[in-house]
C-alpha atoms as a PDB file:
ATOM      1  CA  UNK A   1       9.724  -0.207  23.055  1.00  0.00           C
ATOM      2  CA  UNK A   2       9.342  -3.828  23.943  1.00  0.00           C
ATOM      3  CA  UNK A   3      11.267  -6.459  22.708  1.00  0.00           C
ATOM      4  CA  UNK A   4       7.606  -7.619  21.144  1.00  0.00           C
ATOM      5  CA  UNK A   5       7.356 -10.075  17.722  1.00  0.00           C
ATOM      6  CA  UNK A   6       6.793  -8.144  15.118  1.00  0.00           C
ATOM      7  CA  UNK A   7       3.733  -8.629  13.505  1.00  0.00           C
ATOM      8  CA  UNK A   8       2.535  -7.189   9.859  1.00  0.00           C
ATOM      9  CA  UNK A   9      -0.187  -7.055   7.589  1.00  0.00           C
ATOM     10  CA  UNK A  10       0.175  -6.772   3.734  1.00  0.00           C
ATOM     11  CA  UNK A  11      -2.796  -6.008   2.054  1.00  0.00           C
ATOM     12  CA  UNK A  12      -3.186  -6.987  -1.544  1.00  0.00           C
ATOM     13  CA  UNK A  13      -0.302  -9.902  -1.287  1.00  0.00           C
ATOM     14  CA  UNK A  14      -1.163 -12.041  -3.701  1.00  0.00           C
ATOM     15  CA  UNK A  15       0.777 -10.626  -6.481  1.00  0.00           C
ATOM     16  CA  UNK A  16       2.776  -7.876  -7.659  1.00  0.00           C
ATOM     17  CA  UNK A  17       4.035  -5.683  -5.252  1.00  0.00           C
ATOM     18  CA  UNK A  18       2.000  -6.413  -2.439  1.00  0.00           C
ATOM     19  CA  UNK A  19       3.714 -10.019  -2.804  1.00  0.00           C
ATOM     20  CA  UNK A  20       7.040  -9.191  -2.973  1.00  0.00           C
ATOM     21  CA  UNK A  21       6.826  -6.429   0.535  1.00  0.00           C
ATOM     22  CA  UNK A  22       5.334  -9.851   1.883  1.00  0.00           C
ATOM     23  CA  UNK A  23       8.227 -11.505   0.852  1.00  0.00           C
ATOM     24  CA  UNK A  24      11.032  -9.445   2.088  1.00  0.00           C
ATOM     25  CA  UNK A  25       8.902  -8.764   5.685  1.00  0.00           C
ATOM     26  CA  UNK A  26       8.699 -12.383   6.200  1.00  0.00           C
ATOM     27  CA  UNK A  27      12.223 -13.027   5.040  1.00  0.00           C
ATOM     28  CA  UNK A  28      13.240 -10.085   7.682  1.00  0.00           C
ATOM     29  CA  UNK A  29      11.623 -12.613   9.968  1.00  0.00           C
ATOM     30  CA  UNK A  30       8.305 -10.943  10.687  1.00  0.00           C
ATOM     31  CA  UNK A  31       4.789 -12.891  11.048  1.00  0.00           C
ATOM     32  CA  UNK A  32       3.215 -11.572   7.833  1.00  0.00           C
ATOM     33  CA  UNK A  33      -0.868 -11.571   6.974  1.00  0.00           C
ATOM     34  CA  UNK A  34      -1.478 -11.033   3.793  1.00  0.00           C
ATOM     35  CA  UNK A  35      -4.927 -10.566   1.959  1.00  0.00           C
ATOM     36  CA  UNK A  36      -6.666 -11.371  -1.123  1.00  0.00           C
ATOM     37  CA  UNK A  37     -10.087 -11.236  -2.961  1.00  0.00           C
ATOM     38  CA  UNK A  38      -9.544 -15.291  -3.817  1.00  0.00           C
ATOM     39  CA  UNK A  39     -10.491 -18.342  -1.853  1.00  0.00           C
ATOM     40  CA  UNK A  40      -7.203 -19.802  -1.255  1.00  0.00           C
ATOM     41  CA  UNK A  41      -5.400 -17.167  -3.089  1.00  0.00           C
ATOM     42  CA  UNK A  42      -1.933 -17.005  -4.269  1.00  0.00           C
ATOM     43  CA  UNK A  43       0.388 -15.544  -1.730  1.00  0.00           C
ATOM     44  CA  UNK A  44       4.036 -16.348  -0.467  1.00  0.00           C
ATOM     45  CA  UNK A  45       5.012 -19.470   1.631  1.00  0.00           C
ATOM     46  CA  UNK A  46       4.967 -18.856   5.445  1.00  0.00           C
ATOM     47  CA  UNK A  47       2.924 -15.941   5.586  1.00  0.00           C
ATOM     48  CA  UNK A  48      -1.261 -16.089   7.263  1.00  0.00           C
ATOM     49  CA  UNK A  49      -3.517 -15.468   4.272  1.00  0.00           C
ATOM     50  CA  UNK A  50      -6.779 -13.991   4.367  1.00  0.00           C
ATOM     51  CA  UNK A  51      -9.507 -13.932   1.817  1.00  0.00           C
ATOM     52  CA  UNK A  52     -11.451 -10.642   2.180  1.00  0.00           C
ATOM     53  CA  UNK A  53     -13.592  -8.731  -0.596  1.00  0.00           C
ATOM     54  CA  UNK A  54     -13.033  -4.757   0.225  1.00  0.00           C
ATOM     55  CA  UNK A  55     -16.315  -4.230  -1.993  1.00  0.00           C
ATOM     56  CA  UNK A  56     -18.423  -6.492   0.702  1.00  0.00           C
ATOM     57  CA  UNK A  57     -19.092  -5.006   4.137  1.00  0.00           C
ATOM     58  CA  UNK A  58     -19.860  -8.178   6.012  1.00  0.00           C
ATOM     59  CA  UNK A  59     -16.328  -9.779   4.530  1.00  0.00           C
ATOM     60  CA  UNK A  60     -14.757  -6.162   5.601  1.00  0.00           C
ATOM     61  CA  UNK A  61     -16.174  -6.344   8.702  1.00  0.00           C
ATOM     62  CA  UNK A  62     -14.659  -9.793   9.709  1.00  0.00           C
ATOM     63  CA  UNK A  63     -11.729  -8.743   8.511  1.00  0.00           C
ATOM     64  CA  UNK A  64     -11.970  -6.173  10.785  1.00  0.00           C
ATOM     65  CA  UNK A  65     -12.702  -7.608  13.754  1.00  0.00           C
ATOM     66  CA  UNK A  66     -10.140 -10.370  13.177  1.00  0.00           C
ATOM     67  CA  UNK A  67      -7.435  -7.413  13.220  1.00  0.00           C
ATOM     68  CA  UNK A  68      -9.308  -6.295  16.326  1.00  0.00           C
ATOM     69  CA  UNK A  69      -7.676  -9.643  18.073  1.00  0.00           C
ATOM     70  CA  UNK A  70      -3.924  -9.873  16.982  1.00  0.00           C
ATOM     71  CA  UNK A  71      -0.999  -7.971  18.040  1.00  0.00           C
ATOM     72  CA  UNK A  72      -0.504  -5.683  14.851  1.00  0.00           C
ATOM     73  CA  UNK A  73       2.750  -3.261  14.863  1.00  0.00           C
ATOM     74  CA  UNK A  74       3.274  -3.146  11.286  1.00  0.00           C
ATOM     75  CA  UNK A  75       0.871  -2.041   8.531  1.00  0.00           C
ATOM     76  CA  UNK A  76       1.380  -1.908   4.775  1.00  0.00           C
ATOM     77  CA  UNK A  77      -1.726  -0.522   2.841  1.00  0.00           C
ATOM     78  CA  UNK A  78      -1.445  -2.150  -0.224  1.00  0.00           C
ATOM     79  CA  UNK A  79      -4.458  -3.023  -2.050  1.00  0.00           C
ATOM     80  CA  UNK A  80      -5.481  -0.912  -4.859  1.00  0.00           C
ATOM     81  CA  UNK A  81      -7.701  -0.812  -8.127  1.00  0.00           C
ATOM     82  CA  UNK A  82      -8.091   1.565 -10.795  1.00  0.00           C
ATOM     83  CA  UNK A  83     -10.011   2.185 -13.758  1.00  0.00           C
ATOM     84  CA  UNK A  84      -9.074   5.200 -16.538  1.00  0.00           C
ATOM     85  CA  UNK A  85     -12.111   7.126 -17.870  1.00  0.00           C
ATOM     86  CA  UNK A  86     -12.483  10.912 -18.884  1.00  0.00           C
ATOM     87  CA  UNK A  87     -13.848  13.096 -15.880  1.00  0.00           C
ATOM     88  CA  UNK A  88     -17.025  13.672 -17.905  1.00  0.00           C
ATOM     89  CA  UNK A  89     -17.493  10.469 -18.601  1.00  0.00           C
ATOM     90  CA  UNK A  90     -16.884   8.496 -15.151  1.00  0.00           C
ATOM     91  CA  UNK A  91     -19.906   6.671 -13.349  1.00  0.00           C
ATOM     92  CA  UNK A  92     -20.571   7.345  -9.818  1.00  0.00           C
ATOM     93  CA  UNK A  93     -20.516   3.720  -9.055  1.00  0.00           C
ATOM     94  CA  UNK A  94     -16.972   3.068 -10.288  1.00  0.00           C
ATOM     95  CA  UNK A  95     -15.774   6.545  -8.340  1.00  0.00           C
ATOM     96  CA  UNK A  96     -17.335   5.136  -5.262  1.00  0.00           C
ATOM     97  CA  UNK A  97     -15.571   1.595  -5.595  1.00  0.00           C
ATOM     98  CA  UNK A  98     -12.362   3.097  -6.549  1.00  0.00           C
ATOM     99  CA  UNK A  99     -12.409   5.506  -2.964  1.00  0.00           C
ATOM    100  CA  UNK A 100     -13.856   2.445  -0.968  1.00  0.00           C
ATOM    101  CA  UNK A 101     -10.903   0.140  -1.933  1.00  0.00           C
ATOM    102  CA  UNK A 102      -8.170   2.859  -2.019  1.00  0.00           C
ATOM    103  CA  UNK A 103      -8.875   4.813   0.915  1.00  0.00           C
ATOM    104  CA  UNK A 104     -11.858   4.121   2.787  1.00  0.00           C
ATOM    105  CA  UNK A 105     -10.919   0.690   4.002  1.00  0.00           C
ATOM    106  CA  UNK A 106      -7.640   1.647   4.470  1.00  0.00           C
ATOM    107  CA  UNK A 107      -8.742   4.149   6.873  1.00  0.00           C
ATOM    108  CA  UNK A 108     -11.014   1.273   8.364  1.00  0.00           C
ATOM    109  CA  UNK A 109      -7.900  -1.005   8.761  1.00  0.00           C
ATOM    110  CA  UNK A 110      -5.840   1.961  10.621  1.00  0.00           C
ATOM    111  CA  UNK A 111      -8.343   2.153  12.822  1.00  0.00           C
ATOM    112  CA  UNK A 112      -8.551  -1.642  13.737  1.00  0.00           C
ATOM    113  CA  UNK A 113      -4.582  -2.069  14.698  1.00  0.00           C
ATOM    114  CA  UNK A 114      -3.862   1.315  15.527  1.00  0.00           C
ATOM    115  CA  UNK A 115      -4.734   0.521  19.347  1.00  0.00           C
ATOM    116  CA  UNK A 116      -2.754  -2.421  19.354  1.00  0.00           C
ATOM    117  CA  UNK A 117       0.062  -0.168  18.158  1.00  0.00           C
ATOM    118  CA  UNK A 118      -0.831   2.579  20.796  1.00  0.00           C
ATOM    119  CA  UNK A 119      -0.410  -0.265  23.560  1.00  0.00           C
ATOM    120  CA  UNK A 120       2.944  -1.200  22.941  1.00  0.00           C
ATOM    121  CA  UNK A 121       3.819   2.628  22.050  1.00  0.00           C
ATOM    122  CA  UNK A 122       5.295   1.475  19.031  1.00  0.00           C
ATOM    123  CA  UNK A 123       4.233   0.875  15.584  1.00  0.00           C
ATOM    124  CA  UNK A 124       4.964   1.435  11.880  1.00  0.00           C
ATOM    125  CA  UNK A 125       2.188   2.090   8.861  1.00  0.00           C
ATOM    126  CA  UNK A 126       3.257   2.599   5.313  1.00  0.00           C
ATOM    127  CA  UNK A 127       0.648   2.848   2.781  1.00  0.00           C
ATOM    128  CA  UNK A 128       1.177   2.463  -0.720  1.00  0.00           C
ATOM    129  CA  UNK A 129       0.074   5.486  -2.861  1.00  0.00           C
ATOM    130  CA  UNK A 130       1.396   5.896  -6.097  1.00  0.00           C
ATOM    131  CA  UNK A 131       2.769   8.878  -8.381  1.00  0.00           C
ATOM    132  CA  UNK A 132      -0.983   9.935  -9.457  1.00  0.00           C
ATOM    133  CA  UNK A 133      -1.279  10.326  -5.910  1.00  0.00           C
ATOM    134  CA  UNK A 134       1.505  13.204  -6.134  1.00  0.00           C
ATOM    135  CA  UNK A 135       1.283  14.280 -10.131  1.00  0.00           C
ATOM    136  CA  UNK A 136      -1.493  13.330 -11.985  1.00  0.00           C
ATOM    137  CA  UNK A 137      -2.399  13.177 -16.321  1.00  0.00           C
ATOM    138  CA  UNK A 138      -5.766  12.459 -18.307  1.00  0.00           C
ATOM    139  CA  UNK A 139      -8.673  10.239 -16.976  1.00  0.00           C
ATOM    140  CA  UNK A 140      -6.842   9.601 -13.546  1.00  0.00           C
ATOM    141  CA  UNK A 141      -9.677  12.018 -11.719  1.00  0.00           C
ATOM    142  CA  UNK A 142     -10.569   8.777  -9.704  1.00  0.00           C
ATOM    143  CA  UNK A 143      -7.630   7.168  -8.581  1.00  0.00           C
ATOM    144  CA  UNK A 144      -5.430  10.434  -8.219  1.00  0.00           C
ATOM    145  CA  UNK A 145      -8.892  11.326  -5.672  1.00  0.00           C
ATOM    146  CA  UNK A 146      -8.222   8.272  -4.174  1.00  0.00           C
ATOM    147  CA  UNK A 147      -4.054   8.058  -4.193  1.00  0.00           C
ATOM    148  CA  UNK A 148      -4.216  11.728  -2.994  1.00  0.00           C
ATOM    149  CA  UNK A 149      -6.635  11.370  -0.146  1.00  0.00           C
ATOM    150  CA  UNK A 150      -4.439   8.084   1.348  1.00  0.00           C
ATOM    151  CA  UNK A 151      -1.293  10.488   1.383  1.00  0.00           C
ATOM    152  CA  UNK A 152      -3.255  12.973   2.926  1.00  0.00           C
ATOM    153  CA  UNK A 153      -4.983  10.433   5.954  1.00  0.00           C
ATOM    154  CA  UNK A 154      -1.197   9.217   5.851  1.00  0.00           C
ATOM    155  CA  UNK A 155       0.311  12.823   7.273  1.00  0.00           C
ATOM    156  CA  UNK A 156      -2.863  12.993   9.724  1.00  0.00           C
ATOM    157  CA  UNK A 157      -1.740   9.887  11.367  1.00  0.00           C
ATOM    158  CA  UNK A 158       1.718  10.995  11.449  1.00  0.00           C
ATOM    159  CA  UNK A 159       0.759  14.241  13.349  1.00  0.00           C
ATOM    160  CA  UNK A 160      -1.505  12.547  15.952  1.00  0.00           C
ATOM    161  CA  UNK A 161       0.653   9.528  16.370  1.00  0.00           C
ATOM    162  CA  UNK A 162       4.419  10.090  16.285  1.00  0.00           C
ATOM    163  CA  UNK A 163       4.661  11.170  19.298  1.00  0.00           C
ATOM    164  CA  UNK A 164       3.568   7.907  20.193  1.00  0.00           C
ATOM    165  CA  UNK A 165       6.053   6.214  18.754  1.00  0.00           C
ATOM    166  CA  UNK A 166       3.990   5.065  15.721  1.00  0.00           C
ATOM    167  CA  UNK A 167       5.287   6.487  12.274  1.00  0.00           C
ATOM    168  CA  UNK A 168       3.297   6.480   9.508  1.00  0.00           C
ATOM    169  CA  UNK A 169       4.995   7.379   5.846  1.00  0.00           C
ATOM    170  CA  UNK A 170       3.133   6.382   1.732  1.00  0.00           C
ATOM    171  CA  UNK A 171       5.323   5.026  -0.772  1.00  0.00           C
ATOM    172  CA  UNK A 172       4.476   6.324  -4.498  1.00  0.00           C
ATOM    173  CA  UNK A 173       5.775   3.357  -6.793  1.00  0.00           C
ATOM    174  CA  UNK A 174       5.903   4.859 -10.451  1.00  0.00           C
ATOM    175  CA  UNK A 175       6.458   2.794 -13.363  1.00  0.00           C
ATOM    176  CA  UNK A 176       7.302  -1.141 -12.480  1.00  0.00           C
ATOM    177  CA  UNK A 177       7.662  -4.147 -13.974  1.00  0.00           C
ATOM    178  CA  UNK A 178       4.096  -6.347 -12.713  1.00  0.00           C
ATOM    179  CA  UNK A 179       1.944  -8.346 -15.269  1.00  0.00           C
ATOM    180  CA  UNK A 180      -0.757  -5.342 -14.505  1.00  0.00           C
ATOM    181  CA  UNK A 181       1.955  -2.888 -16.377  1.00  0.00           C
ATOM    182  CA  UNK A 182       3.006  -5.050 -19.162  1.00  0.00           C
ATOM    183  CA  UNK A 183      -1.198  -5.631 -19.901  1.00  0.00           C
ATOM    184  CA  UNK A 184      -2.298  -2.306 -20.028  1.00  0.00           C
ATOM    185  CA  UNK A 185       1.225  -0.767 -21.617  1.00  0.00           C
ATOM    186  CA  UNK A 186       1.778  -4.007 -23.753  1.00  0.00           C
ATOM    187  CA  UNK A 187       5.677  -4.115 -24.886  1.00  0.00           C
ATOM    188  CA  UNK A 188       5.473  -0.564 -27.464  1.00  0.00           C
ATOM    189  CA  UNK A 189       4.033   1.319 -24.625  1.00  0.00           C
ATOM    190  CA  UNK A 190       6.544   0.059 -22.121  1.00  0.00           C
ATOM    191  CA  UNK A 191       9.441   0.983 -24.556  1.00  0.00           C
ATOM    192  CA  UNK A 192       8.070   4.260 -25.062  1.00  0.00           C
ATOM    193  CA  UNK A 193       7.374   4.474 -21.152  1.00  0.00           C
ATOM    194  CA  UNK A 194      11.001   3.890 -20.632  1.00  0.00           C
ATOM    195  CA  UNK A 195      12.196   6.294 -22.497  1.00  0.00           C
ATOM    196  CA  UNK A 196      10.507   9.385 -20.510  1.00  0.00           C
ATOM    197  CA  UNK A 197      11.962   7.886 -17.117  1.00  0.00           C
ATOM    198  CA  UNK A 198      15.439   9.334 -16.372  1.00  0.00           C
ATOM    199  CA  UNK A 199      16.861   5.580 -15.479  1.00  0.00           C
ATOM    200  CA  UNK A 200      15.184   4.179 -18.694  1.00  0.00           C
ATOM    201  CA  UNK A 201      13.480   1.157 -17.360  1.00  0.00           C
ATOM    202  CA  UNK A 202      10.676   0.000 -15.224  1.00  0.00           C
ATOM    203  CA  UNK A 203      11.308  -0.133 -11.630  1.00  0.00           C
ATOM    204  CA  UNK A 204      11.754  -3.906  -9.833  1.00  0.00           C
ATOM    205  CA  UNK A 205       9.015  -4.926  -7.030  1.00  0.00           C
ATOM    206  CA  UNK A 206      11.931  -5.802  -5.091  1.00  0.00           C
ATOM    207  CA  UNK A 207      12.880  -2.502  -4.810  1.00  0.00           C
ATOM    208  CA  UNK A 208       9.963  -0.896  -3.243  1.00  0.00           C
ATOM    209  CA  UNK A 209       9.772  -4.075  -1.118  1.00  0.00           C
ATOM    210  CA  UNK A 210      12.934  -3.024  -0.157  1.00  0.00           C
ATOM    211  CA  UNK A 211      12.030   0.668   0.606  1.00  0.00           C
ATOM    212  CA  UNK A 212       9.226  -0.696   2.728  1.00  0.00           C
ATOM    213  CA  UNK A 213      11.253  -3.381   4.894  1.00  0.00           C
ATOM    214  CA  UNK A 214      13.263   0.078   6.184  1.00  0.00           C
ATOM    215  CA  UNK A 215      10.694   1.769   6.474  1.00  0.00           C
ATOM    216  CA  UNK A 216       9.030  -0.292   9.014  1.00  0.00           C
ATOM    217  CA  UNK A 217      11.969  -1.889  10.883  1.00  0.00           C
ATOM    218  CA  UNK A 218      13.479  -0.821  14.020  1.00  0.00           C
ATOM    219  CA  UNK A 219      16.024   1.322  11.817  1.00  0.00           C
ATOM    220  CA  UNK A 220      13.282   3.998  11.054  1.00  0.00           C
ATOM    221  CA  UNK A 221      13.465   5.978  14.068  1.00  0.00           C
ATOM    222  CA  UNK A 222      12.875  10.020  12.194  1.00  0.00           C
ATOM    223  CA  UNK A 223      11.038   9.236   9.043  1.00  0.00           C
ATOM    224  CA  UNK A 224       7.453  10.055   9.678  1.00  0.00           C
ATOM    225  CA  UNK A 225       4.081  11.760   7.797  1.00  0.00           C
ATOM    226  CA  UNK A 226       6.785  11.801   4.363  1.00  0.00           C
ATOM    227  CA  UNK A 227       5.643  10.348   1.039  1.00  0.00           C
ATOM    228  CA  UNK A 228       9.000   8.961  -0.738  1.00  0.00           C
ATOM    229  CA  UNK A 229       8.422   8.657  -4.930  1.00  0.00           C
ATOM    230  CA  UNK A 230      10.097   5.211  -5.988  1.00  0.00           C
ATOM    231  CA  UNK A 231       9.922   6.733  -9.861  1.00  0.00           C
ATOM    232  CA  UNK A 232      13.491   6.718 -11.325  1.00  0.00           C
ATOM    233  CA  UNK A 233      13.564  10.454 -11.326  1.00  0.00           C
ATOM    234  CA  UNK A 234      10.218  10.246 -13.138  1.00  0.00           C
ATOM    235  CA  UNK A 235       8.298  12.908 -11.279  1.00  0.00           C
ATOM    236  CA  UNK A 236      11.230  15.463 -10.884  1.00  0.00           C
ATOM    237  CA  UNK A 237      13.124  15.298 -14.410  1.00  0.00           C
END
Protein backbone atom coordinates (compact mmCIF):
# COMPACT_ATOMS: atom_id res chain seq x y z
CA UNK A 1 0.00 0.00 0.00
CA UNK A 2 0.86 3.59 -0.63
CA UNK A 3 1.28 6.06 1.80
CA UNK A 4 -2.01 7.68 -0.14
CA UNK A 5 -4.65 10.32 1.83
CA UNK A 6 -7.27 8.59 2.82
CA UNK A 7 -10.31 9.48 1.35
CA UNK A 8 -14.09 8.36 2.48
CA UNK A 9 -17.52 8.63 1.64
CA UNK A 10 -20.43 8.51 4.20
CA UNK A 11 -23.61 8.15 2.78
CA UNK A 12 -26.62 9.35 4.66
CA UNK A 13 -24.42 11.92 6.98
CA UNK A 14 -26.64 14.26 7.85
CA UNK A 15 -27.87 12.78 10.98
CA UNK A 16 -27.93 9.90 13.13
CA UNK A 17 -25.49 7.46 12.58
CA UNK A 18 -24.35 8.27 9.32
CA UNK A 19 -23.26 11.68 11.11
CA UNK A 20 -21.53 10.51 13.84
CA UNK A 21 -19.13 7.62 11.42
CA UNK A 22 -18.57 11.11 9.62
CA UNK A 23 -17.52 12.49 12.64
CA UNK A 24 -15.09 10.08 14.04
CA UNK A 25 -13.53 9.46 10.15
CA UNK A 26 -12.86 13.05 9.89
CA UNK A 27 -11.65 13.37 13.44
CA UNK A 28 -9.24 10.20 12.52
CA UNK A 29 -8.10 12.77 10.00
CA UNK A 30 -9.64 11.43 6.82
CA UNK A 31 -11.22 13.72 3.90
CA UNK A 32 -14.86 12.74 4.47
CA UNK A 33 -17.95 13.22 1.71
CA UNK A 34 -20.92 12.91 3.08
CA UNK A 35 -24.46 12.91 1.38
CA UNK A 36 -27.87 14.05 1.87
CA UNK A 37 -31.37 14.37 0.21
CA UNK A 38 -31.32 18.38 1.38
CA UNK A 39 -29.99 21.42 -0.37
CA UNK A 40 -27.42 22.48 1.99
CA UNK A 41 -28.11 19.77 4.38
CA UNK A 42 -27.03 19.30 7.85
CA UNK A 43 -23.78 17.47 8.12
CA UNK A 44 -20.54 17.81 10.34
CA UNK A 45 -17.96 20.71 10.05
CA UNK A 46 -14.99 19.91 7.71
CA UNK A 47 -16.38 17.23 5.82
CA UNK A 48 -17.48 17.74 1.48
CA UNK A 49 -21.27 17.51 1.41
CA UNK A 50 -23.26 16.39 -1.34
CA UNK A 51 -26.92 16.75 -2.02
CA UNK A 52 -28.11 13.67 -3.98
CA UNK A 53 -31.80 12.14 -4.15
CA UNK A 54 -31.22 8.09 -4.41
CA UNK A 55 -34.98 8.03 -5.76
CA UNK A 56 -33.83 10.37 -8.92
CA UNK A 57 -31.62 8.79 -11.58
CA UNK A 58 -30.24 11.93 -13.14
CA UNK A 59 -29.18 13.22 -9.33
CA UNK A 60 -27.78 9.40 -8.91
CA UNK A 61 -26.10 9.58 -11.88
CA UNK A 62 -24.05 12.79 -11.08
CA UNK A 63 -23.39 11.50 -8.07
CA UNK A 64 -21.98 8.86 -9.76
CA UNK A 65 -19.88 10.21 -12.03
CA UNK A 66 -18.55 12.71 -9.48
CA UNK A 67 -17.23 9.48 -7.50
CA UNK A 68 -15.95 8.42 -10.92
CA UNK A 69 -13.25 11.48 -10.46
CA UNK A 70 -11.89 11.36 -6.79
CA UNK A 71 -9.52 9.11 -5.18
CA UNK A 72 -12.03 6.94 -3.01
CA UNK A 73 -10.35 4.19 -0.55
CA UNK A 74 -12.93 4.20 1.99
CA UNK A 75 -16.67 3.49 1.64
CA UNK A 76 -19.39 3.50 4.28
CA UNK A 77 -22.92 2.55 2.86
CA UNK A 78 -25.04 4.29 5.00
CA UNK A 79 -28.19 5.57 3.72
CA UNK A 80 -31.26 3.72 4.45
CA UNK A 81 -35.20 4.02 4.61
CA UNK A 82 -37.81 1.84 5.75
CA UNK A 83 -41.38 1.58 5.94
CA UNK A 84 -43.38 -1.38 8.17
CA UNK A 85 -46.43 -2.90 6.42
CA UNK A 86 -47.85 -6.57 6.51
CA UNK A 87 -46.47 -8.74 3.51
CA UNK A 88 -50.03 -8.87 2.13
CA UNK A 89 -50.53 -5.61 2.35
CA UNK A 90 -47.20 -3.88 0.90
CA UNK A 91 -47.34 -1.84 -2.49
CA UNK A 92 -44.97 -2.62 -5.16
CA UNK A 93 -43.95 0.94 -5.37
CA UNK A 94 -42.78 1.27 -1.76
CA UNK A 95 -40.88 -2.41 -2.15
CA UNK A 96 -39.18 -1.00 -5.16
CA UNK A 97 -38.04 2.35 -3.34
CA UNK A 98 -37.08 0.56 -0.29
CA UNK A 99 -34.48 -2.00 -2.59
CA UNK A 100 -33.41 1.09 -4.77
CA UNK A 101 -32.21 3.11 -1.70
CA UNK A 102 -30.95 0.12 0.39
CA UNK A 103 -29.22 -1.89 -2.03
CA UNK A 104 -29.40 -0.98 -5.49
CA UNK A 105 -27.51 2.27 -5.27
CA UNK A 106 -25.31 0.95 -2.97
CA UNK A 107 -24.29 -1.54 -5.43
CA UNK A 108 -24.13 1.48 -7.97
CA UNK A 109 -21.75 3.39 -5.59
CA UNK A 110 -19.35 0.13 -5.21
CA UNK A 111 -19.08 0.10 -8.53
CA UNK A 112 -18.07 3.84 -9.03
CA UNK A 113 -14.92 3.80 -6.40
CA UNK A 114 -14.18 0.32 -6.50
CA UNK A 115 -11.55 1.01 -9.43
CA UNK A 116 -10.07 3.72 -7.68
CA UNK A 117 -9.61 1.24 -4.84
CA UNK A 118 -8.31 -1.53 -7.28
CA UNK A 119 -5.55 1.12 -8.42
CA UNK A 120 -3.97 1.72 -5.31
CA UNK A 121 -4.57 -2.13 -4.30
CA UNK A 122 -6.01 -1.00 -1.25
CA UNK A 123 -9.33 -0.11 -0.02
CA UNK A 124 -11.93 -0.56 2.74
CA UNK A 125 -16.06 -0.76 2.27
CA UNK A 126 -18.33 -1.21 5.21
CA UNK A 127 -21.92 -1.05 4.61
CA UNK A 128 -24.38 -0.55 7.14
CA UNK A 129 -27.06 -3.32 7.36
CA UNK A 130 -28.92 -3.71 10.32
CA UNK A 131 -30.25 -6.70 12.61
CA UNK A 132 -33.43 -7.30 10.18
CA UNK A 133 -30.80 -7.83 7.81
CA UNK A 134 -29.64 -10.98 10.02
CA UNK A 135 -33.09 -11.82 12.16
CA UNK A 136 -36.11 -10.49 11.09
CA UNK A 137 -40.11 -10.02 12.95
CA UNK A 138 -43.60 -8.85 11.47
CA UNK A 139 -44.01 -6.40 8.47
CA UNK A 140 -40.12 -6.14 7.94
CA UNK A 141 -40.57 -8.32 4.44
CA UNK A 142 -39.14 -5.11 2.71
CA UNK A 143 -36.35 -3.88 4.49
CA UNK A 144 -35.10 -7.38 5.85
CA UNK A 145 -35.19 -8.02 1.51
CA UNK A 146 -33.27 -5.14 1.33
CA UNK A 147 -30.82 -5.37 4.69
CA UNK A 148 -30.33 -9.06 3.65
CA UNK A 149 -29.43 -8.59 0.03
CA UNK A 150 -26.60 -5.63 1.09
CA UNK A 151 -24.97 -8.36 3.46
CA UNK A 152 -25.15 -10.69 0.82
CA UNK A 153 -23.47 -8.14 -2.22
CA UNK A 154 -21.20 -7.33 0.95
CA UNK A 155 -19.55 -11.14 1.11
CA UNK A 156 -19.46 -11.09 -2.91
CA UNK A 157 -17.16 -8.21 -2.81
CA UNK A 158 -15.18 -9.69 -0.15
CA UNK A 159 -14.56 -12.90 -2.23
CA UNK A 160 -13.62 -11.11 -5.50
CA UNK A 161 -11.71 -8.36 -3.84
CA UNK A 162 -9.62 -9.32 -0.81
CA UNK A 163 -7.17 -10.57 -2.47
CA UNK A 164 -6.76 -7.26 -3.69
CA UNK A 165 -6.27 -5.77 -0.75
CA UNK A 166 -9.80 -4.25 -0.53
CA UNK A 167 -11.95 -5.63 2.48
CA UNK A 168 -15.34 -5.27 2.53
CA UNK A 169 -17.37 -6.17 6.02
CA UNK A 170 -21.66 -4.77 7.03
CA UNK A 171 -22.25 -3.53 10.35
CA UNK A 172 -25.87 -4.54 11.81
CA UNK A 173 -26.64 -1.62 14.39
CA UNK A 174 -29.65 -2.94 16.58
CA UNK A 175 -31.45 -0.81 18.87
CA UNK A 176 -29.84 2.97 19.25
CA UNK A 177 -30.51 5.99 20.59
CA UNK A 178 -31.37 8.49 17.11
CA UNK A 179 -34.48 10.83 17.02
CA UNK A 180 -35.76 8.10 14.23
CA UNK A 181 -35.92 5.47 17.38
CA UNK A 182 -37.32 7.64 20.00
CA UNK A 183 -40.32 8.71 17.10
CA UNK A 184 -41.41 5.53 16.10
CA UNK A 185 -40.78 3.70 19.79
CA UNK A 186 -41.83 6.97 21.68
CA UNK A 187 -40.44 6.72 25.49
CA UNK A 188 -42.99 3.34 26.66
CA UNK A 189 -41.76 1.48 23.71
CA UNK A 190 -38.14 2.34 24.31
CA UNK A 191 -38.49 1.23 28.03
CA UNK A 192 -40.04 -1.85 27.04
CA UNK A 193 -37.33 -2.18 24.15
CA UNK A 194 -34.72 -2.01 26.78
CA UNK A 195 -35.77 -4.44 28.71
CA UNK A 196 -35.49 -7.42 26.00
CA UNK A 197 -31.75 -6.26 25.23
CA UNK A 198 -29.26 -8.11 27.50
CA UNK A 199 -27.32 -4.58 28.32
CA UNK A 200 -30.74 -2.85 28.96
CA UNK A 201 -30.36 0.27 26.97
CA UNK A 202 -30.17 1.61 23.52
CA UNK A 203 -26.90 1.50 21.90
CA UNK A 204 -24.81 5.10 21.40
CA UNK A 205 -24.06 6.27 17.59
CA UNK A 206 -20.70 6.73 18.83
CA UNK A 207 -20.26 3.34 19.23
CA UNK A 208 -20.89 1.98 15.87
CA UNK A 209 -18.96 5.05 14.63
CA UNK A 210 -16.44 3.62 16.54
CA UNK A 211 -16.75 0.01 15.15
CA UNK A 212 -16.55 1.56 11.72
CA UNK A 213 -13.34 3.90 12.21
CA UNK A 214 -11.48 0.18 12.86
CA UNK A 215 -12.94 -1.23 10.53
CA UNK A 216 -11.66 0.86 7.80
CA UNK A 217 -8.27 2.04 9.13
CA UNK A 218 -4.98 0.66 8.42
CA UNK A 219 -5.47 -1.63 11.65
CA UNK A 220 -7.97 -3.95 9.75
CA UNK A 221 -5.65 -6.09 8.00
CA UNK A 222 -7.92 -9.95 8.41
CA UNK A 223 -11.45 -8.81 8.86
CA UNK A 224 -13.13 -9.28 5.56
CA UNK A 225 -16.80 -10.52 3.88
CA UNK A 226 -17.97 -10.67 8.09
CA UNK A 227 -21.16 -8.94 9.23
CA UNK A 228 -20.46 -7.83 13.06
CA UNK A 229 -24.14 -7.26 15.10
CA UNK A 230 -23.64 -3.96 17.27
CA UNK A 231 -27.01 -5.26 19.35
CA UNK A 232 -26.09 -5.56 23.08
CA UNK A 233 -26.43 -9.27 22.93
CA UNK A 234 -29.83 -8.62 21.34
CA UNK A 235 -29.74 -11.15 18.54
CA UNK A 236 -27.97 -14.02 20.51
CA UNK A 237 -29.67 -13.88 24.14
Amino acid sequence: MKNLKKYAVVTGASRGIGYAIAERLLDDGLEVIVTGTRKNGNHPAGSIYYQVDFLDDNSVNNFIQYLKTQPINILVNNAGINKIDRFSSIDIEDFDRILRVNLRVPFQICQAVVPSMEREQWGRIVNVTSIFGNISKEYRASYSSSKFGLDGMTVALAAELSEKGILANSVAPGFIDTDLTREVWEEDGISNLMETIPMKRLGQVREIASYVSWLVSKENTYITGQNLLIDGGFSRV
